[in-house]
PDB file of N, CA and C in Angstrom:
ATOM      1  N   UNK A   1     -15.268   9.658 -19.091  1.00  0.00           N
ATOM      2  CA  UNK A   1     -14.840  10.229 -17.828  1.00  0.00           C
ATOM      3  C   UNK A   1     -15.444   9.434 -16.674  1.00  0.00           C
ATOM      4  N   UNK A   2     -14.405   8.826 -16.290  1.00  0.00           N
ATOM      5  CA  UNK A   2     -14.978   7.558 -14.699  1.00  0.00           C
ATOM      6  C   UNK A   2     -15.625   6.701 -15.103  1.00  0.00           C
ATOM      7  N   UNK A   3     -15.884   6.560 -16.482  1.00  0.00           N
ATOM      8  CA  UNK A   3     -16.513   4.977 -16.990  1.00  0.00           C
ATOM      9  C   UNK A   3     -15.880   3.561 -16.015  1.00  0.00           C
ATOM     10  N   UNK A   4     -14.736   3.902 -15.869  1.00  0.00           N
ATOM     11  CA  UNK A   4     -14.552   2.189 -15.627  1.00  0.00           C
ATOM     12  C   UNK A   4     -14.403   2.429 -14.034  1.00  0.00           C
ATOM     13  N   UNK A   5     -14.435   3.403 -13.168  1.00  0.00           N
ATOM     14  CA  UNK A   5     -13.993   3.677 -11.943  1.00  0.00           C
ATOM     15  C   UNK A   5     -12.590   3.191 -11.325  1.00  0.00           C
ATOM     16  N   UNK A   6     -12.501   2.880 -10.291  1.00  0.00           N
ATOM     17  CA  UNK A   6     -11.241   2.761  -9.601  1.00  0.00           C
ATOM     18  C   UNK A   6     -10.936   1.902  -8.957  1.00  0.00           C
ATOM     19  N   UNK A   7     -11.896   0.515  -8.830  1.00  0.00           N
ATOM     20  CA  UNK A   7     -11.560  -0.647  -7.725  1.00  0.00           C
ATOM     21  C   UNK A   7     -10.345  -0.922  -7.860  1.00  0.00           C
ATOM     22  N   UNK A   8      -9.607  -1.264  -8.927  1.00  0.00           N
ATOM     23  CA  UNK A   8      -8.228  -1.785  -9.096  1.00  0.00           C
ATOM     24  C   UNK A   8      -7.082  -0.916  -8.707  1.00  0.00           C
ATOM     25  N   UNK A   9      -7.334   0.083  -8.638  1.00  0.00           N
ATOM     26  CA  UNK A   9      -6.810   0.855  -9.064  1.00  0.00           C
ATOM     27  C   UNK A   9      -6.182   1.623  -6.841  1.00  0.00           C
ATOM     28  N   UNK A  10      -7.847   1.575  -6.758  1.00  0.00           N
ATOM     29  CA  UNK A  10      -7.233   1.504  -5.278  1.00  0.00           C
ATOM     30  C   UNK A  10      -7.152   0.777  -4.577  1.00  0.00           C
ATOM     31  N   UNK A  11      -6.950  -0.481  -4.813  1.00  0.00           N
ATOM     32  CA  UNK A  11      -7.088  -1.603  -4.301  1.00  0.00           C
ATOM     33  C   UNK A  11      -5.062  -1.930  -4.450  1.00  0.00           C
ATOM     34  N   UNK A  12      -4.616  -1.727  -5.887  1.00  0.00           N
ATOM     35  CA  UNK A  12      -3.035  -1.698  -5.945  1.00  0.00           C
ATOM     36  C   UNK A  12      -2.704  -0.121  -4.630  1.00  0.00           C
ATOM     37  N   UNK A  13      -3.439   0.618  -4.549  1.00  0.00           N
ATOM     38  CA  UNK A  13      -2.866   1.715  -4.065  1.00  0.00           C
ATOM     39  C   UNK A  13      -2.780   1.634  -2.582  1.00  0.00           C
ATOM     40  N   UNK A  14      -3.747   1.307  -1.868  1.00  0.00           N
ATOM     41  CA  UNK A  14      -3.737   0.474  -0.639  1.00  0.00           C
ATOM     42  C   UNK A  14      -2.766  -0.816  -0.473  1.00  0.00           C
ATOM     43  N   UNK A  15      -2.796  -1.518  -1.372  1.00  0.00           N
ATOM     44  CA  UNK A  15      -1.336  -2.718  -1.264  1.00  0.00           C
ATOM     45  C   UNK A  15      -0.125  -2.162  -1.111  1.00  0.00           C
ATOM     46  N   UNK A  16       0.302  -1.124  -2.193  1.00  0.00           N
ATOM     47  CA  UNK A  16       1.643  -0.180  -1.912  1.00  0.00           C
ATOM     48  C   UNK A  16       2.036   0.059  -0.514  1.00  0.00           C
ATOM     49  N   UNK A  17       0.528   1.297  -0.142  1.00  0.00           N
ATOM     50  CA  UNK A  17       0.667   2.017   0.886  1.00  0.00           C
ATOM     51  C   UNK A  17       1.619   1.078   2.250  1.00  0.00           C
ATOM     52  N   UNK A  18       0.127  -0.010   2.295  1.00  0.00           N
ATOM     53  CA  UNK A  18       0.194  -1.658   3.249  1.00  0.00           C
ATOM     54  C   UNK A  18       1.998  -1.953   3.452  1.00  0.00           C
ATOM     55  N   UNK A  19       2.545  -2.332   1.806  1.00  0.00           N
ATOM     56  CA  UNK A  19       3.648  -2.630   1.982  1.00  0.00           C
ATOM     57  C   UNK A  19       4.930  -1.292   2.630  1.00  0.00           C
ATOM     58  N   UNK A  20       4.387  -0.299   2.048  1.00  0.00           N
ATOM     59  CA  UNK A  20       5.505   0.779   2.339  1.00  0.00           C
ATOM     60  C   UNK A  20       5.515   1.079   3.714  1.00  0.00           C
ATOM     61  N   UNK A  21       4.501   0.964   4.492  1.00  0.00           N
ATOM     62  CA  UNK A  21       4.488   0.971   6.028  1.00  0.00           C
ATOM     63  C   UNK A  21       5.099  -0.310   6.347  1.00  0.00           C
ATOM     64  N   UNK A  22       4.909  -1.330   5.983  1.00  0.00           N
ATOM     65  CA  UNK A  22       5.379  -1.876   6.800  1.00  0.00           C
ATOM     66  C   UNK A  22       7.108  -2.257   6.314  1.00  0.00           C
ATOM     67  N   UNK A  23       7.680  -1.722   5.115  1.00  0.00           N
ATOM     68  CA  UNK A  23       9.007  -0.974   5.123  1.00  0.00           C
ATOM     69  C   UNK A  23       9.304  -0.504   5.538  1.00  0.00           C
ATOM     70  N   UNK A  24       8.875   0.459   5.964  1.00  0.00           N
ATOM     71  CA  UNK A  24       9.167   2.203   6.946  1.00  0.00           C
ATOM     72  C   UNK A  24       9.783   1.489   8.587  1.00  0.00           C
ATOM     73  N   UNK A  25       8.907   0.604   8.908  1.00  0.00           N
ATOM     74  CA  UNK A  25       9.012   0.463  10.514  1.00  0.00           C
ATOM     75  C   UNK A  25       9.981  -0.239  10.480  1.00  0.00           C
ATOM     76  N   UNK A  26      10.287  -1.535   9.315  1.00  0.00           N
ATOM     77  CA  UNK A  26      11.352  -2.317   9.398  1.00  0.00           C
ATOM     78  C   UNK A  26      12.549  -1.862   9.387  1.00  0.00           C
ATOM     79  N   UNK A  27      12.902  -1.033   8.533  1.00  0.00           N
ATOM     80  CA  UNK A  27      13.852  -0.917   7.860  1.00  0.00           C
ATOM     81  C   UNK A  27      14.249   0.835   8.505  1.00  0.00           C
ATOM     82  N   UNK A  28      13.477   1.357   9.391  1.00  0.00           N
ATOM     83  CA  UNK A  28      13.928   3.014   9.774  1.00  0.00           C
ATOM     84  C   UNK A  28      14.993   2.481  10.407  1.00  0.00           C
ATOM     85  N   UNK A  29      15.170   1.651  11.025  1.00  0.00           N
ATOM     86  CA  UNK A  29      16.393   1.738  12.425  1.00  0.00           C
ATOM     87  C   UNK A  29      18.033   0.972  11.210  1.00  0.00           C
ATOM     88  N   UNK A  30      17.631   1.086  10.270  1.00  0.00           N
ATOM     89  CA  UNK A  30      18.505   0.318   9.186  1.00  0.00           C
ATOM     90  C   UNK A  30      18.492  -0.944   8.766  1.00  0.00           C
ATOM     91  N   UNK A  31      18.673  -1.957   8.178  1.00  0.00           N
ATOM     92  CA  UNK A  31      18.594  -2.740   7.421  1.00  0.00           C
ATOM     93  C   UNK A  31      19.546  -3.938   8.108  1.00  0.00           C
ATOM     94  N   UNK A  32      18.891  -5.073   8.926  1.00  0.00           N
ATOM     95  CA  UNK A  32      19.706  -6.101   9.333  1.00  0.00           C
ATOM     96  C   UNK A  32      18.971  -7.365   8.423  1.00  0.00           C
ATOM     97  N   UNK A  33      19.949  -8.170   8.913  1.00  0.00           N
ATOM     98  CA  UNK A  33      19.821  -9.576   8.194  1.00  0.00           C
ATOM     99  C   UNK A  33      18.630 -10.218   8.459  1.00  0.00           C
ATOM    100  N   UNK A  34      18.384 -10.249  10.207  1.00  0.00           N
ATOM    101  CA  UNK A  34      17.005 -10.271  10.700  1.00  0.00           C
ATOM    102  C   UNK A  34      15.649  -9.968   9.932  1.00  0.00           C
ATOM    103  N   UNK A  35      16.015  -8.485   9.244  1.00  0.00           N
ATOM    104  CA  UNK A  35      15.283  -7.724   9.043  1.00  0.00           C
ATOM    105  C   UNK A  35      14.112  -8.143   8.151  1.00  0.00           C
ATOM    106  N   UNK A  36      14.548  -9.030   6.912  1.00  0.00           N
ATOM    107  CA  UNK A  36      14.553 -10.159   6.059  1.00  0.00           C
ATOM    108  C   UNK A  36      13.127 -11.196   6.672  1.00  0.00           C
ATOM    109  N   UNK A  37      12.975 -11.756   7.881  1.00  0.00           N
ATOM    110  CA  UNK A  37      12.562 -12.981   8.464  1.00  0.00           C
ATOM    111  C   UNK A  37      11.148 -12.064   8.576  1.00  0.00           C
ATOM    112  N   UNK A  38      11.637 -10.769   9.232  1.00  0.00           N
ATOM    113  CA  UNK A  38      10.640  -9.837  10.040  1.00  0.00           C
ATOM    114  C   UNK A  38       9.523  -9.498   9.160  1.00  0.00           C
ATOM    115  N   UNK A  39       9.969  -8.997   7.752  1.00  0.00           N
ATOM    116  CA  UNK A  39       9.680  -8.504   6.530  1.00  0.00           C
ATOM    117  C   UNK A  39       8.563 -10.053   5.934  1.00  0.00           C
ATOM    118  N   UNK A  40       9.644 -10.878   5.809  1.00  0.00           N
ATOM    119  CA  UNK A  40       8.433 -12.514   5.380  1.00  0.00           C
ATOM    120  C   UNK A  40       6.901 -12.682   6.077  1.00  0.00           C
ATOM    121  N   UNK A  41       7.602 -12.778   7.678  1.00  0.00           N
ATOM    122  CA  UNK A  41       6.062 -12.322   8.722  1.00  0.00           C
ATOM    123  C   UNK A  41       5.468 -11.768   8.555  1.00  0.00           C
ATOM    124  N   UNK A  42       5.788 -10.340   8.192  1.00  0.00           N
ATOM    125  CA  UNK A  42       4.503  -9.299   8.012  1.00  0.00           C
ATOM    126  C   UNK A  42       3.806  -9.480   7.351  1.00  0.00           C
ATOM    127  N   UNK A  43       4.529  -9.683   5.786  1.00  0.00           N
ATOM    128  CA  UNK A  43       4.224  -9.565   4.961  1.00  0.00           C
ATOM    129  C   UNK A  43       3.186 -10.723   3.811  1.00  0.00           C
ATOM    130  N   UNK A  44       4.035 -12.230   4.447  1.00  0.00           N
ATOM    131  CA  UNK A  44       3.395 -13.173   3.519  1.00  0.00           C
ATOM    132  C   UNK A  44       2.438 -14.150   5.180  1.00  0.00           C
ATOM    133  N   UNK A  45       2.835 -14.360   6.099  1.00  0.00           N
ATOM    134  CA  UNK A  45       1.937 -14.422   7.871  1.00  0.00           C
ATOM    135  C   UNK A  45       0.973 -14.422   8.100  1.00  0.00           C
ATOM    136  N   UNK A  46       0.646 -12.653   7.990  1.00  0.00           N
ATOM    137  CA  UNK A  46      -0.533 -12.076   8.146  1.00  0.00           C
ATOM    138  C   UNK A  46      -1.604 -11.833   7.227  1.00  0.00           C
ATOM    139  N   UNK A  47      -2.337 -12.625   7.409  1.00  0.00           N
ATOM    140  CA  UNK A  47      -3.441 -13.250   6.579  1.00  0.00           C
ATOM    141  C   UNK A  47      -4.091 -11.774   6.277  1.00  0.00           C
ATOM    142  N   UNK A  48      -4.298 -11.013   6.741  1.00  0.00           N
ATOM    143  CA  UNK A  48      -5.477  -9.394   6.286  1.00  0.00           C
ATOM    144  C   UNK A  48      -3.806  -8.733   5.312  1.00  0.00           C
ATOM    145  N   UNK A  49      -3.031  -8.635   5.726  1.00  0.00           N
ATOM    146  CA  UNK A  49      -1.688  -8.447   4.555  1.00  0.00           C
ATOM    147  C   UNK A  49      -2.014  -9.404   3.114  1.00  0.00           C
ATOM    148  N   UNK A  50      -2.216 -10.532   3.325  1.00  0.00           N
ATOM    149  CA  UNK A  50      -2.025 -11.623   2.432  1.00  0.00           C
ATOM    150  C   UNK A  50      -3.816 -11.270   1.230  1.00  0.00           C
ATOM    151  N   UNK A  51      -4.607 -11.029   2.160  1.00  0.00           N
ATOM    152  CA  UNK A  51      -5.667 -10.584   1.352  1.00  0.00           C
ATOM    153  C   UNK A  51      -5.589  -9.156   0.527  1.00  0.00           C
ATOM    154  N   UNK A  52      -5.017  -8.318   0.752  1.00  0.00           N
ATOM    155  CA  UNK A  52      -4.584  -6.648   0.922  1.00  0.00           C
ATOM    156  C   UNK A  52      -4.125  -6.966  -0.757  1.00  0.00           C
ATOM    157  N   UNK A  53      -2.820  -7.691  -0.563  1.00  0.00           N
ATOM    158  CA  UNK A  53      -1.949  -8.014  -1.453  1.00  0.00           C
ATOM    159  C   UNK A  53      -2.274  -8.937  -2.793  1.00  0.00           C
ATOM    160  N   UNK A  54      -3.161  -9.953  -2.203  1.00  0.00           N
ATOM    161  CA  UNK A  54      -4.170 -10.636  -3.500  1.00  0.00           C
ATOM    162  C   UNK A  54      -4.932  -9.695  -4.175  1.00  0.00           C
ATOM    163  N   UNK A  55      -5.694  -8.901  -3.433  1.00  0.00           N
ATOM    164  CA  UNK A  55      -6.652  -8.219  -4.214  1.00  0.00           C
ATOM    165  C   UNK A  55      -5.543  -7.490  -5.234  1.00  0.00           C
ATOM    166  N   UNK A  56      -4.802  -6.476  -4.488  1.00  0.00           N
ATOM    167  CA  UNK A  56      -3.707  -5.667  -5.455  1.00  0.00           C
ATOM    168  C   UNK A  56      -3.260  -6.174  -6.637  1.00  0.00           C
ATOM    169  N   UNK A  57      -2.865  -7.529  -6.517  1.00  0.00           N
ATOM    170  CA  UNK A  57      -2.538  -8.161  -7.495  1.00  0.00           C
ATOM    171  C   UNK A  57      -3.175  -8.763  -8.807  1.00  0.00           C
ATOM    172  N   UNK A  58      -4.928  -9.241  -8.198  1.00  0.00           N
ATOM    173  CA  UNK A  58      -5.538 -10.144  -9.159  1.00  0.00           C
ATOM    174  C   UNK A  58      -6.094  -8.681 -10.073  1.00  0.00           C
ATOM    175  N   UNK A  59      -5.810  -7.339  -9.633  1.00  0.00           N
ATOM    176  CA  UNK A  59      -6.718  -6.693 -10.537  1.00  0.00           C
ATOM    177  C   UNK A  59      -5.591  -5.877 -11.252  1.00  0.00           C
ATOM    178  N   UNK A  60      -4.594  -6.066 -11.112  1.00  0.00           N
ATOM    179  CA  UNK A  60      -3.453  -5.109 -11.920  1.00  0.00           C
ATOM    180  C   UNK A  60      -3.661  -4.881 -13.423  1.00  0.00           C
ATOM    181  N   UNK A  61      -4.355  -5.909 -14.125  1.00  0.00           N
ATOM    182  CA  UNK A  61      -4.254  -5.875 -15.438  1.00  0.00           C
ATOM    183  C   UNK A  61      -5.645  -4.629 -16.047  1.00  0.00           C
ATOM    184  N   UNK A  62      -6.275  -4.174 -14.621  1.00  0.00           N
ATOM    185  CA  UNK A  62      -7.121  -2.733 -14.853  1.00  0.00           C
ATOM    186  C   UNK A  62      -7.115  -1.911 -14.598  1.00  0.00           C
ATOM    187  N   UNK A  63      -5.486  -1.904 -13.944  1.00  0.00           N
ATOM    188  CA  UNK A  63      -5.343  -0.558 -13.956  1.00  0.00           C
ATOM    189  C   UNK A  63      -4.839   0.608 -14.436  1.00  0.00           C
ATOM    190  N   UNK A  64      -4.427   0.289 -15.851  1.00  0.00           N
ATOM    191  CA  UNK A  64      -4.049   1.355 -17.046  1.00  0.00           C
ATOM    192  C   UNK A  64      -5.041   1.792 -16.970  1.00  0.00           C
ATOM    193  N   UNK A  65      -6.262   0.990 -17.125  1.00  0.00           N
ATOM    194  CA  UNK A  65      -7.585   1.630 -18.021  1.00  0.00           C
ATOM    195  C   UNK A  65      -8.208   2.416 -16.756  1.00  0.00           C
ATOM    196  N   UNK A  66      -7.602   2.109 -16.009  1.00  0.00           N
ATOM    197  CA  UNK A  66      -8.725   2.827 -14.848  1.00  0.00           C
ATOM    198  C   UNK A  66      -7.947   4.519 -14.716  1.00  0.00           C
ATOM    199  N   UNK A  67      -6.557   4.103 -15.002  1.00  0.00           N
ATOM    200  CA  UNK A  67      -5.766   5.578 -14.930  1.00  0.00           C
ATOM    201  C   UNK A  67      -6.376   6.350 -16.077  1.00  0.00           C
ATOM    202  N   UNK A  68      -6.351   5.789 -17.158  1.00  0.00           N
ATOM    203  CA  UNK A  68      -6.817   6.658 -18.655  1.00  0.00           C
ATOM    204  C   UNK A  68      -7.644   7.345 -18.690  1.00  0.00           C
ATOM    205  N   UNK A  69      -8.717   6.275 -17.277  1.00  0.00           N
ATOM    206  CA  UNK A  69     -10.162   7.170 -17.407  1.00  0.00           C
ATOM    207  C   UNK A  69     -10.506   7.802 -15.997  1.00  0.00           C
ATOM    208  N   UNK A  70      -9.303   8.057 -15.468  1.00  0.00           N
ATOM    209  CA  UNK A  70      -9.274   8.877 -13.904  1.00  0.00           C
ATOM    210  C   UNK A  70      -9.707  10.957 -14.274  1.00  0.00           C
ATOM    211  N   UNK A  71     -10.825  10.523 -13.421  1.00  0.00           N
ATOM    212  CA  UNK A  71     -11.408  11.821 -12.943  1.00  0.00           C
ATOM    213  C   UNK A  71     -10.780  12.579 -11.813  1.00  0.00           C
ATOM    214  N   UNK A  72     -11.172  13.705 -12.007  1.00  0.00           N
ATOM    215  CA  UNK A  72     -10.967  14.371 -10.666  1.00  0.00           C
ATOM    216  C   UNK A  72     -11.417  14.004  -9.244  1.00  0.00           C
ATOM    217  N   UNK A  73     -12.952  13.667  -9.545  1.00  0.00           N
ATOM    218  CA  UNK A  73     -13.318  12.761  -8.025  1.00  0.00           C
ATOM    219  C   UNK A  73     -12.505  11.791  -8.180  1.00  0.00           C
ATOM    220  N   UNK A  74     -12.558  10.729  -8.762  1.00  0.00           N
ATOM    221  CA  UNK A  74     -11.887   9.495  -8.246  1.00  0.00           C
ATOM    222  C   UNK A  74     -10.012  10.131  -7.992  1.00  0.00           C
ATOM    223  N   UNK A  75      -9.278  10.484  -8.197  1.00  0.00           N
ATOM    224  CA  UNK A  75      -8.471  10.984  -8.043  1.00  0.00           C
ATOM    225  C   UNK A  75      -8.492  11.789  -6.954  1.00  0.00           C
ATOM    226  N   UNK A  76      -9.263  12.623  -6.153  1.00  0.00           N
ATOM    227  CA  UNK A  76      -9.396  13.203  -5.135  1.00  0.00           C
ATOM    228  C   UNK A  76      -9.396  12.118  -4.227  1.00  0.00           C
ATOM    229  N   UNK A  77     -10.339  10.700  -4.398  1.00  0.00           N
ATOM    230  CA  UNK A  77     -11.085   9.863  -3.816  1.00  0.00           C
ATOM    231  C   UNK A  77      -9.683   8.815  -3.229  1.00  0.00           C
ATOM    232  N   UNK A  78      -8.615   8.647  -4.437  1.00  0.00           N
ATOM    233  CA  UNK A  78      -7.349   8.192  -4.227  1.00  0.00           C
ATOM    234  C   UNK A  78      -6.702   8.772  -3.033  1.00  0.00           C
ATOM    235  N   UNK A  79      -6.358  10.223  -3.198  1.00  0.00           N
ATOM    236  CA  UNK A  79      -5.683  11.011  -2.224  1.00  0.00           C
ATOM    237  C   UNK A  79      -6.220  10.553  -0.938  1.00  0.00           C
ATOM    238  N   UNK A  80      -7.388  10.615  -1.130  1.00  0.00           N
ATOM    239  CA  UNK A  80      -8.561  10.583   0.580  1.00  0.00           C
ATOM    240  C   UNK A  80      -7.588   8.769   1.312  1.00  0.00           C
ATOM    241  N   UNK A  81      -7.638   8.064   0.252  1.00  0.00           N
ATOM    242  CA  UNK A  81      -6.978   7.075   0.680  1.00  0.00           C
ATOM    243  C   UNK A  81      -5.925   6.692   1.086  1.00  0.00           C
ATOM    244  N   UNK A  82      -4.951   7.987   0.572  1.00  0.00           N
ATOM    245  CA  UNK A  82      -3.622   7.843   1.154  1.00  0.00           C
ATOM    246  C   UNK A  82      -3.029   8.516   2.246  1.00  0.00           C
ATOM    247  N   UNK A  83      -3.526   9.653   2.580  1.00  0.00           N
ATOM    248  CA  UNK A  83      -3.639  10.613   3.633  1.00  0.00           C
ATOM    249  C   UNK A  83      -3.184   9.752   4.932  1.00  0.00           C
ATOM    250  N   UNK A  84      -4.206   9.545   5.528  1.00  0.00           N
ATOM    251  CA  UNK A  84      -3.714   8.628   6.820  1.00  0.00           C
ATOM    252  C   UNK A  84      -2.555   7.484   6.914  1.00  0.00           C
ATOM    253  N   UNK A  85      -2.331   7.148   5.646  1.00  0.00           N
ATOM    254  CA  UNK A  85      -0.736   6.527   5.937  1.00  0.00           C
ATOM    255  C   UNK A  85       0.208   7.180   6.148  1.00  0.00           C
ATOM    256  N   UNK A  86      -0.287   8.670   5.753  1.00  0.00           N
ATOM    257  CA  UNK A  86       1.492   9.912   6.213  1.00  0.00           C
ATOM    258  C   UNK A  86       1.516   9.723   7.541  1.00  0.00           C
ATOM    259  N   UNK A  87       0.387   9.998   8.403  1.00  0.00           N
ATOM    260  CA  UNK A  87       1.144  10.162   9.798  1.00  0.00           C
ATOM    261  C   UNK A  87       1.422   8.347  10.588  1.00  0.00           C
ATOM    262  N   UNK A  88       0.758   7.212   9.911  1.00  0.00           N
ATOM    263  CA  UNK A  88       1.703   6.662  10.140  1.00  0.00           C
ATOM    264  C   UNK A  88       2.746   6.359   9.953  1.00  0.00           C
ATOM    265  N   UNK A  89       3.293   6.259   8.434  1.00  0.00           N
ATOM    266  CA  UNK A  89       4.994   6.135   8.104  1.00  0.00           C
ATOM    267  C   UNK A  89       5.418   7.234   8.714  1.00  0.00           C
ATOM    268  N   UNK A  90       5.607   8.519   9.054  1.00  0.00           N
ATOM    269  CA  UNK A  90       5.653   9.429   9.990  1.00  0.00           C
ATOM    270  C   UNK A  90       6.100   8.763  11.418  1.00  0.00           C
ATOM    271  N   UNK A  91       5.504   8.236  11.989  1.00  0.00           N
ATOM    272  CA  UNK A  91       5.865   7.619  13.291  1.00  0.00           C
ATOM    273  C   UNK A  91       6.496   6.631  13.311  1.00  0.00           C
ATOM    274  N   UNK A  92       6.458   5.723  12.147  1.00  0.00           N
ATOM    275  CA  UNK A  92       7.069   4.773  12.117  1.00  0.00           C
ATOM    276  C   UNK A  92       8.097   4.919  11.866  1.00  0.00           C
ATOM    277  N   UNK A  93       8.622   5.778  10.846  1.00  0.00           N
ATOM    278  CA  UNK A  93      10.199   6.440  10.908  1.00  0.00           C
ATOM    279  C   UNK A  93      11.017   6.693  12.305  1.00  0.00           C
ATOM    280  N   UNK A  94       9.755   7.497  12.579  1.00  0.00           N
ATOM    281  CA  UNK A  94      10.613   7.727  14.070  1.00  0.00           C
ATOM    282  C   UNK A  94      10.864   7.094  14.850  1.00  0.00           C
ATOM    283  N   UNK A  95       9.965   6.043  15.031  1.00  0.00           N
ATOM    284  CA  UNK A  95      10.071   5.321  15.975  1.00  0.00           C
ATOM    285  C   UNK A  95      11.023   4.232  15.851  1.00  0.00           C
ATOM    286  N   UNK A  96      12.321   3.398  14.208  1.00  0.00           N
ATOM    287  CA  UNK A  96      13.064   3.439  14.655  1.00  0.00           C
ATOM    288  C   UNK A  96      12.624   1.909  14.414  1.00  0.00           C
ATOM    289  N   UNK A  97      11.969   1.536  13.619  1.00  0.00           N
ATOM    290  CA  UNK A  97      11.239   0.002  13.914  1.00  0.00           C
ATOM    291  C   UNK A  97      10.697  -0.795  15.030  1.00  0.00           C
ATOM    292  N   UNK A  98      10.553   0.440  15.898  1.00  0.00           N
ATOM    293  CA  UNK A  98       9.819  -0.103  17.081  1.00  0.00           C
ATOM    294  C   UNK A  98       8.135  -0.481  17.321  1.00  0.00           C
TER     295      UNK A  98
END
């Protein structure tokens, strides 16, 4: 129980989050061709994105084991991490990709 903890584990979960916001803003006002160029910038550009997204990636291969051995804290500890992206994709919806 929590032997192996959760670095990987929230480290992919924060990359998601990272990417799904910055889906949300692109893509609320609908989906242009543009949209595409906008999406590359954010996403592969911005160097604190580009780190976000390495980490997510170089540790994927631990995160079965980290699910297998997910506790209730660390699982609470997940949630704590995702929380504050609701009210931004929240605004960012609304706002329409602005």
């Amino acid at each position: 129980m929590g032997k192996t903890g959760v670095k990987e584990l929230t480290e992919l979960v924060e990359g998601i989050m990272e990417v799904s916001l910055v889906l949300i803003e692109v893509g609320s006002d609908g989906i242009q061709l543009g949209d595409f160029r906008t999406l590359w910038r954010r996403l592969g550009d911005d160097p604190a994105m580009r780190d976000k997204l390495k980490r997510a990636y170089e540790g994927i291969g631990a995160v079965e084991g980290e699910i297998k051995d997910l506790d209730l804290d660390e699982a609470m500890g997940l949630a704590i991490k995702i929380l504050p992206y609701i009210p931004k994709m929240i605004q960012a919806a609304k706002s329409g990709g602005r």
